[in-house]
Protein backbone atom coordinates (compact mmCIF):
# COMPACT_ATOMS: atom_id res chain seq x y z
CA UNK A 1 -32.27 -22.57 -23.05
CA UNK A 2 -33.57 -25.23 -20.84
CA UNK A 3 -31.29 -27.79 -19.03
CA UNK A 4 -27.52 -26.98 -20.00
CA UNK A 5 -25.90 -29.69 -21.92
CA UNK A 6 -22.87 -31.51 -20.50
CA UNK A 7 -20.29 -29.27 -22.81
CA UNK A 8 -22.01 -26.03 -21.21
CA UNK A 9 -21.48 -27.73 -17.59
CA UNK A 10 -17.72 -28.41 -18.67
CA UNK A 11 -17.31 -25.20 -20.03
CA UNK A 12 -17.85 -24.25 -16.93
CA UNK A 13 -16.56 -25.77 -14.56
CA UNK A 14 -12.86 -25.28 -16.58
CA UNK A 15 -13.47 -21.44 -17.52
CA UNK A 16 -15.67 -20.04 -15.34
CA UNK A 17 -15.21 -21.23 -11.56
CA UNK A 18 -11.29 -20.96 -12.24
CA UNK A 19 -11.73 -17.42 -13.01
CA UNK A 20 -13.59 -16.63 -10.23
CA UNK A 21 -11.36 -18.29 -7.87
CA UNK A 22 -8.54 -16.17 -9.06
CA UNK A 23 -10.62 -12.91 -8.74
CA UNK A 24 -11.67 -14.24 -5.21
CA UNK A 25 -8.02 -14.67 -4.45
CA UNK A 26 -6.92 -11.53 -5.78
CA UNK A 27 -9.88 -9.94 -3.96
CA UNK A 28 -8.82 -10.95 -0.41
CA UNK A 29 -5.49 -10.15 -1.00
CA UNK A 30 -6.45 -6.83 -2.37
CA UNK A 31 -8.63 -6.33 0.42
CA UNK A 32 -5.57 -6.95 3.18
CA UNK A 33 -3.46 -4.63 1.36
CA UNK A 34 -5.99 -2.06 1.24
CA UNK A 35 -6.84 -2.42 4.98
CA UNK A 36 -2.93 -2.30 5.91
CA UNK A 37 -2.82 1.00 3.92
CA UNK A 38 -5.90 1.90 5.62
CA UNK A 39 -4.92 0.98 9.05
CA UNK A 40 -1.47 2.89 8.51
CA UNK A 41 -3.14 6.36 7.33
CA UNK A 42 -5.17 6.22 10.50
CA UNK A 43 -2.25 5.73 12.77
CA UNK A 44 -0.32 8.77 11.06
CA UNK A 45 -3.31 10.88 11.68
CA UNK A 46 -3.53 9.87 14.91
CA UNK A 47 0.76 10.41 15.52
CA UNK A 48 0.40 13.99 13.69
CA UNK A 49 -3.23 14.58 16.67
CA UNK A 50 -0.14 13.92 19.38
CA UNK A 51 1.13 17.40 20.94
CA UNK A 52 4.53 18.05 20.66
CA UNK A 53 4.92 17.09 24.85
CA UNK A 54 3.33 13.68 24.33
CA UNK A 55 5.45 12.50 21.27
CA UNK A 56 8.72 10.59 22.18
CA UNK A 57 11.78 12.65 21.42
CA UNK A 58 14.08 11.20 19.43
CA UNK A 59 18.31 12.08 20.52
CA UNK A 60 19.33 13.02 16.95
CA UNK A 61 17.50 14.93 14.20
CA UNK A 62 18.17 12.45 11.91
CA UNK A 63 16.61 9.58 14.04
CA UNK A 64 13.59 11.51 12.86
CA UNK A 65 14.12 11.06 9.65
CA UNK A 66 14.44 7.83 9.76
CA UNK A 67 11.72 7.12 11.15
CA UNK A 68 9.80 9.07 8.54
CA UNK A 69 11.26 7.20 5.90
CA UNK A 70 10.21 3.39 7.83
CA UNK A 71 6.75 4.64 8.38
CA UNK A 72 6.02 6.21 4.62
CA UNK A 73 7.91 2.68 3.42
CA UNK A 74 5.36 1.04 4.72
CA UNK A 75 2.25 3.20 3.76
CA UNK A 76 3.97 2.90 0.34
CA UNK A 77 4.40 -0.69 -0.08
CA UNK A 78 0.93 -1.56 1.23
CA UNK A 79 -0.77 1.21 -1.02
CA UNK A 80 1.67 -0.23 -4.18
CA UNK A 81 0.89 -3.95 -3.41
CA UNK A 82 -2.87 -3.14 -3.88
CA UNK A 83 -2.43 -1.61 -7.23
CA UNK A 84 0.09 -4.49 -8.36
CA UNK A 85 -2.71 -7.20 -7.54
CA UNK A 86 -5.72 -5.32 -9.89
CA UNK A 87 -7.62 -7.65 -11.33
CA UNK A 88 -8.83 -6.35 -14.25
CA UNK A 89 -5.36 -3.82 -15.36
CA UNK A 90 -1.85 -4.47 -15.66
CA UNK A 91 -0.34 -1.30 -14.67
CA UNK A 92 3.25 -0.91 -15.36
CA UNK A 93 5.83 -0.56 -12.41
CA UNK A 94 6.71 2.86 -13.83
CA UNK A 95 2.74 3.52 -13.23
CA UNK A 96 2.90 1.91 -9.77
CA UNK A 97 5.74 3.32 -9.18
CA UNK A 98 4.85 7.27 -9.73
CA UNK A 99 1.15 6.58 -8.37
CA UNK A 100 3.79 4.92 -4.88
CA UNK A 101 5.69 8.77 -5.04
CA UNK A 102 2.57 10.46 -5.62
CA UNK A 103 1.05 9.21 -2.78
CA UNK A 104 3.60 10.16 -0.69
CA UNK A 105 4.09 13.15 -1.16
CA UNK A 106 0.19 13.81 -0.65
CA UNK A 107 0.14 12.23 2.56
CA UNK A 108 3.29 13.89 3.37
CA UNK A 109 1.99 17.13 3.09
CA UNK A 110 -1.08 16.66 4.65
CA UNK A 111 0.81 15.58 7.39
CA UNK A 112 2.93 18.27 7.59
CA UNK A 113 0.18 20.50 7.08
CA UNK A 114 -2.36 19.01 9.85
CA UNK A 115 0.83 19.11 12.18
CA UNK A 116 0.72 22.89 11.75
CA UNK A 117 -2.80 22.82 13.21
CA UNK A 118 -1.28 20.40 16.68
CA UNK A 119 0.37 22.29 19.72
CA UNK A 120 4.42 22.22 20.37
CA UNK A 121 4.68 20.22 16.47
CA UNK A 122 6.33 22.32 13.69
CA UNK A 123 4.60 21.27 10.43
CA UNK A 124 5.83 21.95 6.82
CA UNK A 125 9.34 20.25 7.16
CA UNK A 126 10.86 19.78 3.49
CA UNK A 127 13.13 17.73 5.42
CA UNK A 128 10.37 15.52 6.78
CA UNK A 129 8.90 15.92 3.38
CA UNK A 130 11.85 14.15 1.60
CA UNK A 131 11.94 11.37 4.05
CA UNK A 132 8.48 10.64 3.15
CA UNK A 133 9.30 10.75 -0.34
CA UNK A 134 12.40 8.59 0.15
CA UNK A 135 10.17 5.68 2.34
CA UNK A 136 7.90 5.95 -0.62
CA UNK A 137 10.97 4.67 -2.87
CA UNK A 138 11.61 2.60 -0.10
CA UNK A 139 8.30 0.52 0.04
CA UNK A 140 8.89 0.79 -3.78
CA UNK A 141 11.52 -2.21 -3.58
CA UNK A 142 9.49 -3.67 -0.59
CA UNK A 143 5.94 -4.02 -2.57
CA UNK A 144 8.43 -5.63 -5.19
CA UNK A 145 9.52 -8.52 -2.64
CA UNK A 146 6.02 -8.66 -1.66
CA UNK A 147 4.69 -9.30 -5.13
CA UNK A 148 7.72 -11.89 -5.52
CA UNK A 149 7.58 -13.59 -2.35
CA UNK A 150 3.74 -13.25 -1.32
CA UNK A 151 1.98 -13.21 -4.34
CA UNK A 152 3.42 -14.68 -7.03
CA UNK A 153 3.47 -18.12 -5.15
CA UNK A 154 -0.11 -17.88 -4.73
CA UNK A 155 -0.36 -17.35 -8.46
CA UNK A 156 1.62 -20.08 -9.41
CA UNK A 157 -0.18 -22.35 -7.03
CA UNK A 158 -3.43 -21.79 -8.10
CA UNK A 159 -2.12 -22.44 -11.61
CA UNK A 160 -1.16 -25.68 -10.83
């Protein structure tokens, strides 16, 4: 015990403090993801809360859809960017990906569920249901870009 020697200080400084630096890194950028999935569950429960009257109406049905598929793109890339940058497991893409489609549909249904629940909103689409599925493919592709153009630099920077 006593006063570390200078190989136990070198040890380290080159093992150690690296490896918590990456864990730091991975932790913040965990934590933003997390917060953006968060942040967008809120705001869907609070869009669902809105009475038919006070939502805007979109000219085509399929505008709707559309939108569906945007909003659960994003939900699903933020929610499959935060299981991409785990620190401690390596999950698959086939993992990510189901665990991307499962959450989906979930939230989808809930939605459409808690719309039943809101005056002048017609819950339990399977239309509405299959957007969200689709956005979760979607954000699928996008949390792909984002591991390739958002963090995978930082990785290869902090390698360096």
């Amino acid at each position: 015990m006593g006063i570390p020697r200078l190989t136990e200080k070198k040890q380290l400084v080159t093992h150690v403090l690296p490896a918590c630096d990456k864990l730091l890194q991975y932790s913040l950028r965990r934590g933003v993801c997390r917060a953006a999935f968060i942040f967008w569950f809120i705001n869907l429960f609070v869009f669902s809360s809105m009475p038919g009257n006070d939502t805007p109406q979109l000219a085509i049905l399929i505008g709707d859809k559309i939108v569906h598929t945007i909003y659960f793109a994003l939900g699903s890339a933020a929610f499959m960017l935060t299981l991409m940058q785990h620190p401690w497991r390596n999950y698959s893409m086939v993992v990510i990906f189901l665990s991307g489609m499962a959450m989906a549909l979930v939230v989808g249904v809930f939605d459409e569920w808690h719309q039943t629940f809101t005056p002048n909103r017609h819950g339990n689409s399977p239309g509405d249901i299959m957007a969200n599925l689709t956005g979760g493919i979607v954000g699928f592709y996008a949390a792909l870009l984002g591991k390739k153009f958002i963090i995978q630099p930082h990785d290869l920077a902090s390698q360096k």
